[in-house]
N, C-alpha and C. Protein backbone atom coordinates (compact mmCIF):
# COMPACT_ATOMS: atom_id res chain seq x y z
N UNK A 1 -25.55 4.74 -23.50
CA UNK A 1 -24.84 6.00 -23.36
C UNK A 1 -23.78 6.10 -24.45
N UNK A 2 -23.46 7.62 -24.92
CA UNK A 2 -22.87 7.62 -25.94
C UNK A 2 -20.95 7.90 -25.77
N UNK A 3 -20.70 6.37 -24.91
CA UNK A 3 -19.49 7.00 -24.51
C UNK A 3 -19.03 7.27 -23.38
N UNK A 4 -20.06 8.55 -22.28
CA UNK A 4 -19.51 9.21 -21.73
C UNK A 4 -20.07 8.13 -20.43
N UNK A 5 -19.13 7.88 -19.42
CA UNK A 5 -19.40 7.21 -18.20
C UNK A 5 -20.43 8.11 -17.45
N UNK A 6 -21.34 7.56 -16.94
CA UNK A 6 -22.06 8.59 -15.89
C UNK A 6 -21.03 8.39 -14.57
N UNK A 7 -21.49 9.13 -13.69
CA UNK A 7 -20.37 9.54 -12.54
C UNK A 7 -21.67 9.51 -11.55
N UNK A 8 -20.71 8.76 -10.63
CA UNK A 8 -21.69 8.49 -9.67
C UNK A 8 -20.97 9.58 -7.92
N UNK A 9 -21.85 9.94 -7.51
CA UNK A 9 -21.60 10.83 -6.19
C UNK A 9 -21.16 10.32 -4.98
N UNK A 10 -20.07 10.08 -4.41
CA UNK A 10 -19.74 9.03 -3.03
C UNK A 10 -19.37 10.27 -2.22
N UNK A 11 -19.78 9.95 -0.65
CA UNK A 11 -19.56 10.74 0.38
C UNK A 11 -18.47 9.39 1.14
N UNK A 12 -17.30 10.37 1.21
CA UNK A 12 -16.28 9.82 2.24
C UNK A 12 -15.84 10.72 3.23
N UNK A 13 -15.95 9.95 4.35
CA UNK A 13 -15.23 11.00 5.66
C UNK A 13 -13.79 10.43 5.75
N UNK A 14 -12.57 11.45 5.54
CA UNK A 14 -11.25 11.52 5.72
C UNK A 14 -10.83 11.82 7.05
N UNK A 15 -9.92 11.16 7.76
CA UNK A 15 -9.25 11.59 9.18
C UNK A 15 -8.76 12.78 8.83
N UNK A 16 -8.89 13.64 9.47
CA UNK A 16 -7.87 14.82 9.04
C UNK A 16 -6.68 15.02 8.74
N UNK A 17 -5.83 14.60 9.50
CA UNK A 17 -4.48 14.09 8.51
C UNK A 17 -4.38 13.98 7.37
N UNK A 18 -5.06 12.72 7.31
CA UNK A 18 -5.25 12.27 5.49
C UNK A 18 -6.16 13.74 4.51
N UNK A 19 -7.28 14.26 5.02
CA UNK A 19 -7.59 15.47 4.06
C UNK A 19 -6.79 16.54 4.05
N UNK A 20 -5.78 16.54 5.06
CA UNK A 20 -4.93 17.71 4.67
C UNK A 20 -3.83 17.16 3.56
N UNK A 21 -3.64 16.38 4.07
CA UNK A 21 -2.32 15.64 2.77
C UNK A 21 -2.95 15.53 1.11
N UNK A 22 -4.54 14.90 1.06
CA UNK A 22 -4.88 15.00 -0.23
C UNK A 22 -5.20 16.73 -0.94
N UNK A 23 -5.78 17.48 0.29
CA UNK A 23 -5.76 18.99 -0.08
C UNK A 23 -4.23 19.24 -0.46
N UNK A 24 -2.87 19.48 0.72
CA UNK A 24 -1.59 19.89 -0.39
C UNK A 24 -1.36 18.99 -0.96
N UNK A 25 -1.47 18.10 -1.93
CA UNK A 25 -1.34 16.87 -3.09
C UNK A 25 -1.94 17.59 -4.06
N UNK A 26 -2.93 18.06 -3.67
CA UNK A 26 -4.05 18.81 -4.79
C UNK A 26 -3.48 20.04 -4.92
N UNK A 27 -3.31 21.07 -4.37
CA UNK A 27 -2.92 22.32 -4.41
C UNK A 27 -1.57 22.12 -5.33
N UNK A 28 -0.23 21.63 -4.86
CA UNK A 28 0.73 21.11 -5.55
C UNK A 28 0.92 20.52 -7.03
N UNK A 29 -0.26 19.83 -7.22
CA UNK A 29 -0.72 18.95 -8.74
C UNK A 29 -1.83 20.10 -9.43
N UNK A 30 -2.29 21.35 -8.59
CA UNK A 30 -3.29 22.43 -9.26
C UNK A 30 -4.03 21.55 -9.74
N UNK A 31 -5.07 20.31 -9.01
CA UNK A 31 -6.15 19.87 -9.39
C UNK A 31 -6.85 19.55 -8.36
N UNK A 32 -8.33 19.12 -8.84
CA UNK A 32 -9.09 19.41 -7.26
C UNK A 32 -8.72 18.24 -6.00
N UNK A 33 -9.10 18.52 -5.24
CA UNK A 33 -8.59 17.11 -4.11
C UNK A 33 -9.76 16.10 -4.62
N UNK A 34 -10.69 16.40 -5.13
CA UNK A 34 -11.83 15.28 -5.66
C UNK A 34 -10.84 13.98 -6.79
N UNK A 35 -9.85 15.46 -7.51
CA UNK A 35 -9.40 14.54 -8.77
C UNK A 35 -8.36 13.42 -7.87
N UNK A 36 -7.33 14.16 -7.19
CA UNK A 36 -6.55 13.39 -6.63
C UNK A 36 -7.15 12.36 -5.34
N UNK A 37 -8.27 12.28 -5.34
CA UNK A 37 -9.31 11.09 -4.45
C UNK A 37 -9.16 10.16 -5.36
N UNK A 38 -9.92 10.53 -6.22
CA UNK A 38 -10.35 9.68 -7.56
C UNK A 38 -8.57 9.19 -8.53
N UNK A 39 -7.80 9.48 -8.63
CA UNK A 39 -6.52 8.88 -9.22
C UNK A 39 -5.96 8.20 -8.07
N UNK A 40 -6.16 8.65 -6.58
CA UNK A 40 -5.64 7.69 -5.94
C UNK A 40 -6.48 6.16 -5.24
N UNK A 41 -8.01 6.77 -5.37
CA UNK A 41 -8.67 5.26 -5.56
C UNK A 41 -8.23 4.14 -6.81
N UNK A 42 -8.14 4.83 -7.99
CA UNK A 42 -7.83 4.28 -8.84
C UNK A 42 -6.26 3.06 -9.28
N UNK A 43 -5.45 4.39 -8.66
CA UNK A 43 -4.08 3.26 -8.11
C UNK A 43 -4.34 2.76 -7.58
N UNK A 44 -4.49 2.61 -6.32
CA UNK A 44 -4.91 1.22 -5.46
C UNK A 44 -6.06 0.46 -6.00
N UNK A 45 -7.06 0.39 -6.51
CA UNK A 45 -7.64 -0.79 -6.99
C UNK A 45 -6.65 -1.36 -8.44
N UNK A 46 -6.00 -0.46 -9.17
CA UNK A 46 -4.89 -0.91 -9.82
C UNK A 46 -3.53 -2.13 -9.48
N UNK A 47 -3.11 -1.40 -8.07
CA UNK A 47 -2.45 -2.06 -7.42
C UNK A 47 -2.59 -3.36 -7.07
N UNK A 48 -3.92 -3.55 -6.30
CA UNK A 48 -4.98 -4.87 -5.97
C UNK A 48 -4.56 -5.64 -6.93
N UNK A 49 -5.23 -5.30 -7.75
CA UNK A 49 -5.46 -6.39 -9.12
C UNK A 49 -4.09 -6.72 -9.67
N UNK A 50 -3.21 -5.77 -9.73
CA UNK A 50 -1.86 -6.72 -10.06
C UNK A 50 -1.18 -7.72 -8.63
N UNK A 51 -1.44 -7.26 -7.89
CA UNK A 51 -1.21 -7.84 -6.67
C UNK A 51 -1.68 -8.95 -6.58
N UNK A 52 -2.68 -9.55 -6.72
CA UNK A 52 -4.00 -10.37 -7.03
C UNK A 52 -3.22 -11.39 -8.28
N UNK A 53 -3.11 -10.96 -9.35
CA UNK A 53 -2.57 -11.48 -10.41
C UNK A 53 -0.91 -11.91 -10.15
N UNK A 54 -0.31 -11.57 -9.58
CA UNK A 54 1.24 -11.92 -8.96
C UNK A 54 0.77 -13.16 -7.79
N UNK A 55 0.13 -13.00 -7.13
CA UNK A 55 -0.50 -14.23 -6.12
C UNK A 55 -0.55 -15.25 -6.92
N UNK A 56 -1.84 -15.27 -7.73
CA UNK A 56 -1.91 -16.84 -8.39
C UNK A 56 -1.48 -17.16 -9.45
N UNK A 57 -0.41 -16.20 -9.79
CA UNK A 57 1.28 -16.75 -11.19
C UNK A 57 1.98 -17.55 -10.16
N UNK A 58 2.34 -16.96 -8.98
CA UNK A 58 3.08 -17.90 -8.26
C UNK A 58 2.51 -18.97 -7.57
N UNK A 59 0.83 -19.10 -7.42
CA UNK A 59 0.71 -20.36 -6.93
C UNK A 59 0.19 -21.63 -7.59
N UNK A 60 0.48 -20.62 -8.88
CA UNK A 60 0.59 -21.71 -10.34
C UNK A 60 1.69 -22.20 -10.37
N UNK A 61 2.34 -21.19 -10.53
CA UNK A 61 4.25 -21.72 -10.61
C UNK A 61 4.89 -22.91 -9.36
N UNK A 62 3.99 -22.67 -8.35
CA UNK A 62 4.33 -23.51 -7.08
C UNK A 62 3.64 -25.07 -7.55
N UNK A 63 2.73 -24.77 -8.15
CA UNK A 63 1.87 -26.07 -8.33
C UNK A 63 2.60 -26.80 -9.47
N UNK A 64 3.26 -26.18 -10.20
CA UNK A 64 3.95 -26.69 -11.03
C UNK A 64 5.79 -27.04 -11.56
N UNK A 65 5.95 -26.61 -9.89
CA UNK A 65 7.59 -26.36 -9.48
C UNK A 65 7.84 -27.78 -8.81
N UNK A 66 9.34 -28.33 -9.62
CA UNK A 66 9.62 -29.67 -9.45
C UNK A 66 10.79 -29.41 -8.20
N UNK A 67 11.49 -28.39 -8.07
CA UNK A 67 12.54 -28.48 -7.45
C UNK A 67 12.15 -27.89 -6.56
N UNK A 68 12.75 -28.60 -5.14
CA UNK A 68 12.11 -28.57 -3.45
C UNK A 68 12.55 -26.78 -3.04
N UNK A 69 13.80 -26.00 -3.80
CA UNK A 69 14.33 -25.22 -3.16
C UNK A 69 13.22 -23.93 -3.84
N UNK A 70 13.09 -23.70 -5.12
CA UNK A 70 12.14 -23.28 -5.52
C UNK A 70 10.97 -23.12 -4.87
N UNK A 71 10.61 -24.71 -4.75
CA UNK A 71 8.81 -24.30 -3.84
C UNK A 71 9.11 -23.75 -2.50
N UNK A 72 9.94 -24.36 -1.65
CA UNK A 72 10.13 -23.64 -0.71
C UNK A 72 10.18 -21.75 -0.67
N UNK A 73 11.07 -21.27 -1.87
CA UNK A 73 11.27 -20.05 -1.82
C UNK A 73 9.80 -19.14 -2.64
N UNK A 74 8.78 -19.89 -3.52
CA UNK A 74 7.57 -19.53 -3.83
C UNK A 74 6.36 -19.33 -2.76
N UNK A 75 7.01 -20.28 -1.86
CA UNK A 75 5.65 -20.79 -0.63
C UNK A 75 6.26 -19.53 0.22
N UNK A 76 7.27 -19.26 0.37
CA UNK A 76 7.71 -18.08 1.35
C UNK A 76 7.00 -16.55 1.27
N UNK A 77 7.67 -16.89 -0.15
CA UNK A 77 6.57 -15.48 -1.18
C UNK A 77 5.31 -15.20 -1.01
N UNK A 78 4.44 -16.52 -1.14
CA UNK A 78 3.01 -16.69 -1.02
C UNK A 78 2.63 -16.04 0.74
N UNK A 79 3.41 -16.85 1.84
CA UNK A 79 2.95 -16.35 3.13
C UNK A 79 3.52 -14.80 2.97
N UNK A 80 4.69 -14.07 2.43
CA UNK A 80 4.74 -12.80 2.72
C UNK A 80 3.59 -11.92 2.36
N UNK A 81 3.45 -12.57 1.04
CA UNK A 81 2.11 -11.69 0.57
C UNK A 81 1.19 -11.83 1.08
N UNK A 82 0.71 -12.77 1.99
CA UNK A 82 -0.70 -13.11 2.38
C UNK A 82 -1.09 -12.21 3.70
N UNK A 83 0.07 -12.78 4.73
CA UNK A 83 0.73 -12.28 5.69
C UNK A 83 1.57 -11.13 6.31
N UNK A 84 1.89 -10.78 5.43
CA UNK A 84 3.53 -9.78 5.46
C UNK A 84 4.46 -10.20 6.24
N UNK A 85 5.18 -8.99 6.37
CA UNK A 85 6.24 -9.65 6.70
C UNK A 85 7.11 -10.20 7.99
């Protein structure tokens, strides 16, 4: 392909709540609620992946942390994120 991504067709059912909020999101931003589906799938798998990448900096940093008060306060980090809070 020269470039252009093909686009693939997904059927999602929204609680209503949530399709009214992405409809005024859309109306508000004057773009379709498809676009604002699609930018807000996109943040969140964005999100993930830095999220994801902040996980195992710190359980590098833990693996490689000499001082007890440190790991303690990395390992805390690690269960919030895993866990919440």
């Amino acid at each position: 392909m020269s470039g252009i991504e093909k686009v693939v067709r997904q059927s999602v059912s929204l609680p209503p709540t949530l399709a009214r909020r992405v409809r005024s999101l859309a109306k508000k931003s004057r773009v379709s609620a498809n676009r604002v589906l699609v930018d807000l799938i996109e943040a969140g798998l964005d999100a993930r992946e830095q999220e994801r990448k902040l996980f195992f900096e710190l359980a590098d940093r833990l693996a490689r942390a000499d001082d007890a008060a440190e790991k303690e306060r990395i390992k805390r980090e690690l269960a919030r994120m895993t866990f919440g809070d």
